[in-house]
C-alpha atoms as a PDB file:
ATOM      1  CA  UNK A   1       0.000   0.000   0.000  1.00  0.00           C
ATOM      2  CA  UNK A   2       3.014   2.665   0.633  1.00  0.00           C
ATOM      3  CA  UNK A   3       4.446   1.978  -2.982  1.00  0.00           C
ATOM      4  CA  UNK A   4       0.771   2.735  -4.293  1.00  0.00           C
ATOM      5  CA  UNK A   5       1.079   6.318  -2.289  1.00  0.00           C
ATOM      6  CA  UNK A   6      -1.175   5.611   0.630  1.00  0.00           C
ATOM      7  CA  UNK A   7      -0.543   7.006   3.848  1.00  0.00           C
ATOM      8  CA  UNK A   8       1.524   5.414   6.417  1.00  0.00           C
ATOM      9  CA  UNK A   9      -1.060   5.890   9.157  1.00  0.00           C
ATOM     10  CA  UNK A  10      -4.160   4.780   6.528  1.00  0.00           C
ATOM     11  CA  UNK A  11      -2.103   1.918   5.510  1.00  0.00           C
ATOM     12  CA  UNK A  12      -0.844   1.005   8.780  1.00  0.00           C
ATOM     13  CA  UNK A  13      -4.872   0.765  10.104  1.00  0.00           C
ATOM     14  CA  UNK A  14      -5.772  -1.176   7.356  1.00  0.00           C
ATOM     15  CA  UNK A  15      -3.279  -3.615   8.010  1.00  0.00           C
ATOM     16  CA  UNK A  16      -4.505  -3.953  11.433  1.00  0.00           C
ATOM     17  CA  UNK A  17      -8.195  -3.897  10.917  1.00  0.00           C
ATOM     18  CA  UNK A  18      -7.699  -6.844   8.816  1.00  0.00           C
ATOM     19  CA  UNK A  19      -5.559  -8.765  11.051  1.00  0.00           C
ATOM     20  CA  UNK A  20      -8.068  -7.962  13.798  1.00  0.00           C
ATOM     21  CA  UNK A  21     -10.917  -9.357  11.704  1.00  0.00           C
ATOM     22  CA  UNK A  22      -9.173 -12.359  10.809  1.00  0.00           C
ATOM     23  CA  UNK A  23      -9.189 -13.193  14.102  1.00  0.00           C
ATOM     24  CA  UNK A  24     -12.354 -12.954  14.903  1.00  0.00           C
ATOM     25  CA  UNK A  25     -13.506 -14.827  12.420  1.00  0.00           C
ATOM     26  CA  UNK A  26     -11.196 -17.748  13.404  1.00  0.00           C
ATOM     27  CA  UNK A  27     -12.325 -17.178  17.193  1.00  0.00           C
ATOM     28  CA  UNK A  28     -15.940 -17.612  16.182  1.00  0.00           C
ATOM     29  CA  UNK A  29     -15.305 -20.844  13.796  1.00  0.00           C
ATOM     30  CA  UNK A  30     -13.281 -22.107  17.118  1.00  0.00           C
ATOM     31  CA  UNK A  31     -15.789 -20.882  19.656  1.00  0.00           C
ATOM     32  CA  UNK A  32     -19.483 -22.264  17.412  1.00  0.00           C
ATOM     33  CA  UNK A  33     -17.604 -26.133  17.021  1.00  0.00           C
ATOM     34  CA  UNK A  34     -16.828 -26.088  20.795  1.00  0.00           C
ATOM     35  CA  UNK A  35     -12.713 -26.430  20.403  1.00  0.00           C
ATOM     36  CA  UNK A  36     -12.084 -24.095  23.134  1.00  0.00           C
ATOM     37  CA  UNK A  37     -12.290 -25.034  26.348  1.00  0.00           C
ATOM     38  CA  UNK A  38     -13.768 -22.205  29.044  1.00  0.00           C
ATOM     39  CA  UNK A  39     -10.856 -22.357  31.140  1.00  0.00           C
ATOM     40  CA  UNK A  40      -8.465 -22.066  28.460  1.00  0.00           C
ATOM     41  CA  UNK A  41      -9.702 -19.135  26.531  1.00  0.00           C
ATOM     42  CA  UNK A  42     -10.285 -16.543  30.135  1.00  0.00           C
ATOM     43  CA  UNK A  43      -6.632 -17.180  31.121  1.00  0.00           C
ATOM     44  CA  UNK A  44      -5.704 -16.479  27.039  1.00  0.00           C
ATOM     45  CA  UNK A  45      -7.826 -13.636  27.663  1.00  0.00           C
ATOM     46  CA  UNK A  46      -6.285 -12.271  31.175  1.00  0.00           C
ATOM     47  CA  UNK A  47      -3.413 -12.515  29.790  1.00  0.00           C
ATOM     48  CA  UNK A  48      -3.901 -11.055  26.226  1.00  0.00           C
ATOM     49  CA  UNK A  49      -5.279  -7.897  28.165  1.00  0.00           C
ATOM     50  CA  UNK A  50      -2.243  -7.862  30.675  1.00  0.00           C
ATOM     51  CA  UNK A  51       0.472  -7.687  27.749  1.00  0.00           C
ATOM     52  CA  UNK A  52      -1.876  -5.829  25.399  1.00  0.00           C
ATOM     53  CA  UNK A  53      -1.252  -2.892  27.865  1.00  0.00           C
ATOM     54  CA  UNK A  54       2.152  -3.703  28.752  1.00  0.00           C
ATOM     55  CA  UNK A  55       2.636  -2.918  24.581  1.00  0.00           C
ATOM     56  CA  UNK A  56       0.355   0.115  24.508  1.00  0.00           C
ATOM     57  CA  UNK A  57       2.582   1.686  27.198  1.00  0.00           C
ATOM     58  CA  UNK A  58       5.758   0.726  26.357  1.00  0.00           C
ATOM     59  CA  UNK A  59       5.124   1.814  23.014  1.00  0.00           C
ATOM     60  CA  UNK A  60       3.523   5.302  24.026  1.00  0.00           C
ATOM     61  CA  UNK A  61       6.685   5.749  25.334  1.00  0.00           C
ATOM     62  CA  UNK A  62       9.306   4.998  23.233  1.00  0.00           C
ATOM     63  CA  UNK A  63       6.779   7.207  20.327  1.00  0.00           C
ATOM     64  CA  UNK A  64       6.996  10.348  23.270  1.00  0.00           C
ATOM     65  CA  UNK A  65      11.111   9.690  23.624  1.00  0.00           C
ATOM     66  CA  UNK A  66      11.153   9.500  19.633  1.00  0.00           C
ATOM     67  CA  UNK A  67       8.612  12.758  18.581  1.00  0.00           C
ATOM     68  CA  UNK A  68       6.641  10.058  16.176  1.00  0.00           C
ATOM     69  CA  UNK A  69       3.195   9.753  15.758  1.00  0.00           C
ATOM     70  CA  UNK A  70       2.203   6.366  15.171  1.00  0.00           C
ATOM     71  CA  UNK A  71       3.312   2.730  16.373  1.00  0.00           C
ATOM     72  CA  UNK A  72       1.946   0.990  13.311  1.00  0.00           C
ATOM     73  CA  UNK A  73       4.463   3.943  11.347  1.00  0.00           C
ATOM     74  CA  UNK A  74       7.170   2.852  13.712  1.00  0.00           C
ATOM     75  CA  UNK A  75       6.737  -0.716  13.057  1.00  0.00           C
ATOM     76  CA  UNK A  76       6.887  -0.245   9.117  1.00  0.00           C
ATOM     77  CA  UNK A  77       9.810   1.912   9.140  1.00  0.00           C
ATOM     78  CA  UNK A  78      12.456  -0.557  11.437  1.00  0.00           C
ATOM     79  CA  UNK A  79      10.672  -3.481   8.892  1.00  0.00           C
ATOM     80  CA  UNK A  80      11.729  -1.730   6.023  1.00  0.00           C
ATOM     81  CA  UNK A  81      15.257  -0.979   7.139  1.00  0.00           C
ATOM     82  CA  UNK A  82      17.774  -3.382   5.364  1.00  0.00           C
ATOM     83  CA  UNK A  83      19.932  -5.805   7.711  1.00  0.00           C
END
């Protein structure tokens, strides 16, 4: 999507608003044949919150120490960066 001339931040959301659905969709297949046990999926979940904001803060602050805007941006530019 950047080599087509979309924005970093546009592309960057679209990339994760299809990841995002993805997942749900695979949850719900997983969840409506019954291959997830109860137990199984709240401790996935505790813990999927508990390091979802450990990222959102430790990102926040590396973007404050940097002056950048966006963590998707940030991701795509150290991807992009040879060796």
């Amino acid at each position: 999507m950047l080599e087509m001339g979309v924005l970093p931040e546009v592309a960057a959301a679209t990339s994760a608003t299809m990841i995002w659905f993805t997942s749900c969709s695979a949850s719900v297949v997983f969840i409506s044949f019954g291959a997830v046990q109860v137990r199984y999926r709240c401790v996935c979940c505790v813990a999927k919150c508990g390091v979802g904001r450990w990222q959102l803060h430790s990102f926040s602050a590396l973007l404050r120490l940097e002056h950048q805007q966006s963590c998707g941006v940030r991701l795509l530019c150290t991807a992009e960066q040879p060796g």
